[in-house]
N, C-alpha and C. Protein backbone atom coordinates (compact mmCIF):
# COMPACT_ATOMS: atom_id res chain seq x y z
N UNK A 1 6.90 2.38 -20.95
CA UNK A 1 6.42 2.07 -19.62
C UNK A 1 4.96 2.47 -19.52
N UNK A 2 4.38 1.74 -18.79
CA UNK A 2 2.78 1.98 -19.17
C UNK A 2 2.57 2.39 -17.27
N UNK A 3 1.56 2.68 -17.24
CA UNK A 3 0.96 3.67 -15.95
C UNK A 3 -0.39 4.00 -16.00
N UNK A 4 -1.05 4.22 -14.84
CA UNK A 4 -2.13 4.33 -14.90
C UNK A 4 -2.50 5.55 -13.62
N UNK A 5 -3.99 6.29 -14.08
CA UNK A 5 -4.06 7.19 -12.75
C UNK A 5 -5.45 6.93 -12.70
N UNK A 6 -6.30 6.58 -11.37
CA UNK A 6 -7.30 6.56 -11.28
C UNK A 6 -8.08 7.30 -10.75
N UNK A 7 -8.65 7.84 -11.62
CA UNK A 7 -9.53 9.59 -11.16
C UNK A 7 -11.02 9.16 -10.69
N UNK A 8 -11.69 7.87 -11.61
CA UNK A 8 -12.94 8.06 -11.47
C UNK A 8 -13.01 6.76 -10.46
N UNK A 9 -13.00 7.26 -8.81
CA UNK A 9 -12.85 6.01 -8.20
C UNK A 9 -13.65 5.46 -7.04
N UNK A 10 -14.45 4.65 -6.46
CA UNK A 10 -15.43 4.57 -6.23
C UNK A 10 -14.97 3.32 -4.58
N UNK A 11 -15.28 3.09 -3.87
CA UNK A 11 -15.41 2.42 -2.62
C UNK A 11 -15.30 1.15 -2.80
N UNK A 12 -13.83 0.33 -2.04
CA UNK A 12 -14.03 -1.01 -2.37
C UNK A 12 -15.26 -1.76 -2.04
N UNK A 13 -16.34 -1.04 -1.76
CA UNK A 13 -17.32 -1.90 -0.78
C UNK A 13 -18.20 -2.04 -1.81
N UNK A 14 -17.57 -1.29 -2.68
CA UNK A 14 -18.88 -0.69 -4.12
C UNK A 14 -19.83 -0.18 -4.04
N UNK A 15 -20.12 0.58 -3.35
CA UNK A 15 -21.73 1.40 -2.83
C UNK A 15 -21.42 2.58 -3.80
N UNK A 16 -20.50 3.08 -4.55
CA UNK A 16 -20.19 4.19 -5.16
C UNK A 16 -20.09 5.47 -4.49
N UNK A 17 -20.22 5.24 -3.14
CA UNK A 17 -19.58 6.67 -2.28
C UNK A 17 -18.06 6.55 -2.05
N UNK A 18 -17.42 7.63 -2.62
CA UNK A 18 -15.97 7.48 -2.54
C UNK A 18 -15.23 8.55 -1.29
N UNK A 19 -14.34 7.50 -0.68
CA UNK A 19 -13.82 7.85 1.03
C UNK A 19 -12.82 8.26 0.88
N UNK A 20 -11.93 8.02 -0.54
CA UNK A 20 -10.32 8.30 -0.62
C UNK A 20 -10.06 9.78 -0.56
N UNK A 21 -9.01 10.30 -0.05
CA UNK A 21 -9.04 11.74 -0.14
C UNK A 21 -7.81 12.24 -0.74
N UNK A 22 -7.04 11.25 -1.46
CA UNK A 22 -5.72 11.13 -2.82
C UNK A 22 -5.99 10.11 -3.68
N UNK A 23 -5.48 10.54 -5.12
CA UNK A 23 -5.57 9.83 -5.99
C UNK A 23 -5.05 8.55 -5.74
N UNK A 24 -5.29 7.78 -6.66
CA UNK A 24 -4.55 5.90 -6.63
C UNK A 24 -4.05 6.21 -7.75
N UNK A 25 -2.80 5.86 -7.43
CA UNK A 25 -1.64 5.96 -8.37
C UNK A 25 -0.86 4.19 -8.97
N UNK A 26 -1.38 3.54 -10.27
CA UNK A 26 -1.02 2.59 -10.27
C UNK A 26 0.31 2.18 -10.89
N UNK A 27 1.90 1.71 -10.31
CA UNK A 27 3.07 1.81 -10.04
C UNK A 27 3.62 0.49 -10.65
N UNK A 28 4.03 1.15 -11.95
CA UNK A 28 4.96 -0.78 -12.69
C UNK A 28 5.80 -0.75 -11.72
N UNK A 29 5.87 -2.32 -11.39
CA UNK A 29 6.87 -3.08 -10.43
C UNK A 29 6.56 -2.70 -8.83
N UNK A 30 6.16 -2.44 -8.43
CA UNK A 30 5.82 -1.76 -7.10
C UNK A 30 5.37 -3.06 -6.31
N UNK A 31 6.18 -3.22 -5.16
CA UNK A 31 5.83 -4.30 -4.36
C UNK A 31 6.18 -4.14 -3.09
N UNK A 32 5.77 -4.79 -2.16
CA UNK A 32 6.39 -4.81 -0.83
C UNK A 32 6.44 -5.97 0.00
N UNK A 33 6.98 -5.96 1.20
CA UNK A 33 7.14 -6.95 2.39
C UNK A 33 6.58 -6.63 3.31
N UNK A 34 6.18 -7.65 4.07
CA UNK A 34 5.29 -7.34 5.52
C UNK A 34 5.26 -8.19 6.39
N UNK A 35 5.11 -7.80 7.68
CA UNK A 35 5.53 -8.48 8.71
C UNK A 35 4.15 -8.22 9.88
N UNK A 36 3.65 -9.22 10.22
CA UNK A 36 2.55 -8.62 11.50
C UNK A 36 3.12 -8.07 12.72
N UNK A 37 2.68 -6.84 12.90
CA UNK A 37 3.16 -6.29 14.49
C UNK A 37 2.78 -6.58 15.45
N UNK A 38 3.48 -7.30 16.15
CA UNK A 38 2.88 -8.07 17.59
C UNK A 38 4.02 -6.96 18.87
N UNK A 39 3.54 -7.42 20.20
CA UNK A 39 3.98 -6.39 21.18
C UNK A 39 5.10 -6.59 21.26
N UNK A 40 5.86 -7.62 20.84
CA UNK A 40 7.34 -7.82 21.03
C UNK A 40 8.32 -7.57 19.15
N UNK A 41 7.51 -6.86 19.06
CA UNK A 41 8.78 -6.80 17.47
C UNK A 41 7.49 -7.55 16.25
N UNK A 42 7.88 -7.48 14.72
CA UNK A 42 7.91 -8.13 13.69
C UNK A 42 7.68 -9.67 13.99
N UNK A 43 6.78 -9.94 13.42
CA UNK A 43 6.13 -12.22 13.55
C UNK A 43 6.25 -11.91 11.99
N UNK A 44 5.55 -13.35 11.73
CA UNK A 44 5.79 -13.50 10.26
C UNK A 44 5.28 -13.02 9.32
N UNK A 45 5.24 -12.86 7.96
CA UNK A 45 4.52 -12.20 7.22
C UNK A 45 4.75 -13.03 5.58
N UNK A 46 4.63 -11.67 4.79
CA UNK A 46 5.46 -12.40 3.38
C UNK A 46 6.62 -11.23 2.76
N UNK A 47 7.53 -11.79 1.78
CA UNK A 47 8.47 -11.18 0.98
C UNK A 47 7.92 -10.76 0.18
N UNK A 48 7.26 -11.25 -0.75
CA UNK A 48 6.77 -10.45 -1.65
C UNK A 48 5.52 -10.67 -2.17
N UNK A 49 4.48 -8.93 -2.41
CA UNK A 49 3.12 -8.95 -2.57
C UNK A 49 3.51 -8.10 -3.55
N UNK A 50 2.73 -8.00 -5.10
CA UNK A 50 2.85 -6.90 -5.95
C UNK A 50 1.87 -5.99 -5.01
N UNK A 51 2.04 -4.60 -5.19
CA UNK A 51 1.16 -3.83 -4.98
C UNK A 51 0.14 -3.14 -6.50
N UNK A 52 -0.98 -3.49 -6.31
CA UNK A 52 -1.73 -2.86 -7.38
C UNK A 52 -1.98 -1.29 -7.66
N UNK A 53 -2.31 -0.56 -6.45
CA UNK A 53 -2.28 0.84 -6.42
C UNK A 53 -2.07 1.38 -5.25
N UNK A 54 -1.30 2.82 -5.47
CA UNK A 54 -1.29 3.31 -4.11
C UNK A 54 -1.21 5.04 -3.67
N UNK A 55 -1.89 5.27 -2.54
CA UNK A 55 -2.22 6.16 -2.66
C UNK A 55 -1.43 6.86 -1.29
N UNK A 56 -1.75 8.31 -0.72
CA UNK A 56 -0.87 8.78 0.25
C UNK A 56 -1.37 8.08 1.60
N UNK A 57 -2.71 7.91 1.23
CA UNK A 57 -3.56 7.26 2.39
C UNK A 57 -3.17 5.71 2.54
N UNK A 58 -2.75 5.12 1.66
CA UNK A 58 -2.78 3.47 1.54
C UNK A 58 -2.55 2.69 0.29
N UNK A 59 -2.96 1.24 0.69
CA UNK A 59 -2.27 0.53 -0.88
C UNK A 59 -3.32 -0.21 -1.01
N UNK A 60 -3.27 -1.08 -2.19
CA UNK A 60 -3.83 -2.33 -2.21
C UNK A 60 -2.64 -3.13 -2.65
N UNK A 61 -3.31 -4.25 -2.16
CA UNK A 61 -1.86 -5.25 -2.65
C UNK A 61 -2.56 -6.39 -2.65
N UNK A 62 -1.74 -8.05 -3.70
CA UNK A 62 -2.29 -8.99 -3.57
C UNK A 62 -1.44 -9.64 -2.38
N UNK A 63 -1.72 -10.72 -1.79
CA UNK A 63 -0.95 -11.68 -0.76
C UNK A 63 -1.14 -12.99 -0.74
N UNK A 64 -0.41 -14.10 -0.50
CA UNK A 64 -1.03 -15.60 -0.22
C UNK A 64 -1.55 -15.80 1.30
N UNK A 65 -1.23 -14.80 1.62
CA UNK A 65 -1.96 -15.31 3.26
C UNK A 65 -3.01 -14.73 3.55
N UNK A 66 -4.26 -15.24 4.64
CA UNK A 66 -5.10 -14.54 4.91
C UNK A 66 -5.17 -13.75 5.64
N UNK A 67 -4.69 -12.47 5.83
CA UNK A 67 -5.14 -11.63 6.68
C UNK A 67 -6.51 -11.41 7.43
N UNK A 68 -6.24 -10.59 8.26
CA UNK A 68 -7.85 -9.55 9.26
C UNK A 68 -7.64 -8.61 9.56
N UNK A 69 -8.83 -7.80 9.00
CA UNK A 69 -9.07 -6.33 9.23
C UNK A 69 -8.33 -6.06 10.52
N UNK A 70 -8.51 -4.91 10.47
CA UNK A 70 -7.61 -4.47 11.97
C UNK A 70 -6.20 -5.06 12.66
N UNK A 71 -5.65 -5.74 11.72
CA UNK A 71 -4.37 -6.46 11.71
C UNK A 71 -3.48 -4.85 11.56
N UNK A 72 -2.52 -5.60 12.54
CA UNK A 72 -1.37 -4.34 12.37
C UNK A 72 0.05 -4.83 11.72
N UNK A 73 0.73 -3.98 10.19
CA UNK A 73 1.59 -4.97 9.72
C UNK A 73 2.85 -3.96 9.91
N UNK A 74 3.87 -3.78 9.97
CA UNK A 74 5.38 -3.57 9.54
C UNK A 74 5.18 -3.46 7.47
N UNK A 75 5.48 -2.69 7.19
CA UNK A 75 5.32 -2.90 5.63
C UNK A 75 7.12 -2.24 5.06
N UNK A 76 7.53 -3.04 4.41
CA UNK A 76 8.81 -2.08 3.33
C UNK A 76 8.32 -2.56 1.73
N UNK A 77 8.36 -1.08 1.18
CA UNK A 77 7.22 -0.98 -0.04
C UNK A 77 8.73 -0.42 -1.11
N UNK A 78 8.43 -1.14 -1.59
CA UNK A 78 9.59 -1.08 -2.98
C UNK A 78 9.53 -0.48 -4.37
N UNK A 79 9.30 0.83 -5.13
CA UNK A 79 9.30 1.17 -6.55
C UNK A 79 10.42 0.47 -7.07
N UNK A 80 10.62 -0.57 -7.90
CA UNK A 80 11.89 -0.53 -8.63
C UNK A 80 12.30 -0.56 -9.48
N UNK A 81 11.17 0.17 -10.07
CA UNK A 81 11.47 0.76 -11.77
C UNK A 81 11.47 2.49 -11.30
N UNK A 82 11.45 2.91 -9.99
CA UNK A 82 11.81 4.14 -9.65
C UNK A 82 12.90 4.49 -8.73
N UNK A 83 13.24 3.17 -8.76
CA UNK A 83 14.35 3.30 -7.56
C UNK A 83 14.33 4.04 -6.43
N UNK A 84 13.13 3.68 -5.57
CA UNK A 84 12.86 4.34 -4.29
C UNK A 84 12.21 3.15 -3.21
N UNK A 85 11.78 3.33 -2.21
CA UNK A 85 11.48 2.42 -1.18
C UNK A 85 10.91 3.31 -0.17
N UNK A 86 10.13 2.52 1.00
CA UNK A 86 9.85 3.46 2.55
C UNK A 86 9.75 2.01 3.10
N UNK A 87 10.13 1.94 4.58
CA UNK A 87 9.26 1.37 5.60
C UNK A 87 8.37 2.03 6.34
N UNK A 88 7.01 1.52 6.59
CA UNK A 88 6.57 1.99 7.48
C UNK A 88 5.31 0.53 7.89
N UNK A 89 4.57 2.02 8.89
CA UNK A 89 2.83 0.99 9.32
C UNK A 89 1.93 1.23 8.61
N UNK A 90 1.09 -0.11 8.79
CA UNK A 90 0.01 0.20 8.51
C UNK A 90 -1.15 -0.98 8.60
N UNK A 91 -2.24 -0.67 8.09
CA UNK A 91 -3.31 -1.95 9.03
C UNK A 91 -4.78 -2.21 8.19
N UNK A 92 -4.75 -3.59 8.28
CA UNK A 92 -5.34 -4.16 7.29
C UNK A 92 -6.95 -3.45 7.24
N UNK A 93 -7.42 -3.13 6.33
CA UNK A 93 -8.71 -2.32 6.46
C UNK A 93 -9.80 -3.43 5.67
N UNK A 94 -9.59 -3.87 4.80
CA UNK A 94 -10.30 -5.23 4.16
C UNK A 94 -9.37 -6.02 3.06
N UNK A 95 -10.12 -7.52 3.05
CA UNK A 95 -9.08 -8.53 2.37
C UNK A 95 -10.49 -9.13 1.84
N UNK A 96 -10.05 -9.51 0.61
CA UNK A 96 -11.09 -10.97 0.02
C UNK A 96 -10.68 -11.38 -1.16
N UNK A 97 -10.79 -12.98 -1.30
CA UNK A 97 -10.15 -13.48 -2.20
C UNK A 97 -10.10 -13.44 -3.94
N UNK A 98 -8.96 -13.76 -4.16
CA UNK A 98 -8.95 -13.34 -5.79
C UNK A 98 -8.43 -14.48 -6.46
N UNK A 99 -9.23 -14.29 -7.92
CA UNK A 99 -8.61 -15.47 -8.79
C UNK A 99 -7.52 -15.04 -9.62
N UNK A 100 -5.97 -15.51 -8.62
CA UNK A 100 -5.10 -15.20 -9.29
C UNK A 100 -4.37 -16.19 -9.39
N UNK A 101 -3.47 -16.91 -10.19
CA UNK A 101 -2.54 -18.05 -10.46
C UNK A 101 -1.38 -18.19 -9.22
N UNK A 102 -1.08 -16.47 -8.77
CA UNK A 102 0.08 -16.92 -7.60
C UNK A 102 -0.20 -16.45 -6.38
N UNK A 103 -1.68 -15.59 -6.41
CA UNK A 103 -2.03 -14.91 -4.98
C UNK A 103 -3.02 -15.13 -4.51
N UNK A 104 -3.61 -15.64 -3.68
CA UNK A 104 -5.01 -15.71 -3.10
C UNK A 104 -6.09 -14.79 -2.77
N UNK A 105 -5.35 -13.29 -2.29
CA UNK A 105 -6.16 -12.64 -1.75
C UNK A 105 -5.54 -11.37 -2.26
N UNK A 106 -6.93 -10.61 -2.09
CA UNK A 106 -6.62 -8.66 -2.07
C UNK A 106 -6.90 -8.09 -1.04
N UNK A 107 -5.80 -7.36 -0.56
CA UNK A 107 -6.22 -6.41 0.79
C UNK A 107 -6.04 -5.01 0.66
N UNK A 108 -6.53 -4.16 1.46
CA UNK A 108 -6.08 -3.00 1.66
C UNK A 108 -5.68 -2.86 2.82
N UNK A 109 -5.07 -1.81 2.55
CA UNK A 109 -3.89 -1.25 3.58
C UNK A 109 -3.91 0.08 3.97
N UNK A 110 -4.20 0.63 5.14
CA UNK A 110 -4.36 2.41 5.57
C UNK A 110 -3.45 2.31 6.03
N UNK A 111 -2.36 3.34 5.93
CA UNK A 111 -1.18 3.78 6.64
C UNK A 111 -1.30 4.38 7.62
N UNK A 112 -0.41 4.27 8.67
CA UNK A 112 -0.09 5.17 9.94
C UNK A 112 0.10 6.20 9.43
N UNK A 113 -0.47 7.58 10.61
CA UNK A 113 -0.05 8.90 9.99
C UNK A 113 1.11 8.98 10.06
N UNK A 114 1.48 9.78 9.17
CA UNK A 114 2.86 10.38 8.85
C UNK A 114 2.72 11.79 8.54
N UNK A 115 1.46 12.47 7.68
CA UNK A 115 1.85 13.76 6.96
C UNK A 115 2.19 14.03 8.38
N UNK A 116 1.54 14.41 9.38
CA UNK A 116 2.28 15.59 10.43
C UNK A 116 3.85 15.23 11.64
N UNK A 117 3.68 13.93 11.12
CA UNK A 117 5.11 13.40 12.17
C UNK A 117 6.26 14.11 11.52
N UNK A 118 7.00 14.54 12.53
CA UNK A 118 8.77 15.26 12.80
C UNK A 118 9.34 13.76 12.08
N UNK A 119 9.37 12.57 12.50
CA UNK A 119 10.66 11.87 12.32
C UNK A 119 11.14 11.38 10.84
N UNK A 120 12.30 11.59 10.82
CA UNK A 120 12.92 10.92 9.36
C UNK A 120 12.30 9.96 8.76
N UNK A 121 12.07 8.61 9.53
CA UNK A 121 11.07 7.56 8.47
C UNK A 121 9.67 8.36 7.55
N UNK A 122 8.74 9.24 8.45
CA UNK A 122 7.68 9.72 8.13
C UNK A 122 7.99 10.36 7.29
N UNK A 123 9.22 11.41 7.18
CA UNK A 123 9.55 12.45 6.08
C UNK A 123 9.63 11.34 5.04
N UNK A 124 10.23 10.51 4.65
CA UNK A 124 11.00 9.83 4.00
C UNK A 124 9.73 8.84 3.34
N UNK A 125 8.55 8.34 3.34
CA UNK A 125 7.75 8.44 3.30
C UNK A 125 7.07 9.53 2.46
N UNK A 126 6.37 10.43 3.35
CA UNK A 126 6.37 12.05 2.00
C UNK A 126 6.98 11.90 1.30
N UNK A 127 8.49 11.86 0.88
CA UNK A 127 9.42 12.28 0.15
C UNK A 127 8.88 11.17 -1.33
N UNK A 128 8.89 9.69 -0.77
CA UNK A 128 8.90 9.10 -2.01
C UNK A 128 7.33 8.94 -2.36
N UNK A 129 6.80 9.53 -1.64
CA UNK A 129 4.90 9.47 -2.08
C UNK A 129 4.79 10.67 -3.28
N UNK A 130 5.51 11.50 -2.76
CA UNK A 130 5.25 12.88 -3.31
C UNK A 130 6.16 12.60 -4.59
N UNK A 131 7.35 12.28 -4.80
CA UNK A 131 8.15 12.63 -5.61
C UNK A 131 6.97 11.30 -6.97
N UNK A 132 6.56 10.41 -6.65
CA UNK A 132 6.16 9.08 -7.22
C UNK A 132 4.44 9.95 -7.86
N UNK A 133 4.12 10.84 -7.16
CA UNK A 133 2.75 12.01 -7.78
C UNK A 133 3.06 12.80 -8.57
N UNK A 134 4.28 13.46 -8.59
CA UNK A 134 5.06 14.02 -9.47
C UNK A 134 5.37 13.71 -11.17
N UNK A 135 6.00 12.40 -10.53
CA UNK A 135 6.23 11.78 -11.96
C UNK A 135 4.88 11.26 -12.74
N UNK A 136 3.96 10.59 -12.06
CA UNK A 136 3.54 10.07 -13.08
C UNK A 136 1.59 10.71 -12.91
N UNK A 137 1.64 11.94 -11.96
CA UNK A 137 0.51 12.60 -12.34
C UNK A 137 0.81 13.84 -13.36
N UNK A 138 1.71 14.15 -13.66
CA UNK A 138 2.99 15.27 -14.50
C UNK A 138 3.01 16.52 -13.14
């Protein structure tokens, strides 16, 4: 199984000032679903985006649709070569297109806080962020 950890890491904007404040952890098989959050529930989204890396703060992921910054999505994020999962939020921070055969675009993704939230989803969350730093930072 191959893996990757990215230590020396630099601003998608590329200016080389780096904002992240956790490693990017890059995850064989790691993908998720997403849904845009509108005031009445979940609108449409997609089934499946690989995710490229991810960190406690956020992801990147590829998608066929075009997103916008400040978009708010519903996300369920899948390890399944670790057999773990979370749902949660989170909101589009930048997207731009990529030359890929099945995806159009790369976005990032900042998560809703969680480290300090009480509720089970948020723990649950921690649980598989942390346990997923574990394994494959040793």
């Amino acid at each position: 199984m191959t893996h990757s950890v990215r230590k020396n890491k630099t601003s998608a904007a590329g200016n080389g000032v780096e904002r992240r404040a956790s490693v990017r952890l890059e995850i064989p098989g790691a993908s998720l679903r997403y849904r845009l959050r509108g005031l009445f529930g979940p609108k449409s989204g997609e089934d499946f985006c690989p995710v490229e890396n991810i960190s406690r703060g956020g992801l990147k992921m590829l998608c066929r649709r075009p997103l916008r910054p400040g978009q708010k999505l519903a996300i369920d994020v899948v390890f399944e070569e670790d057999d773990a999962r979370f749902d949660w939020k989170g909101q589009v921070v930048w997207i731009f297109p990529v030359q890929n055969r099945d995806f159009a675009f790369a976005a990032g993704i900042s998560f809703a806080p969680y480290q300090d939230s009480g509720d089970e989803q948020a723990a649950a969350v921690r649980a598989v962020l942390e346990k997923l730093e574990k394994k494959y930072l040793g």
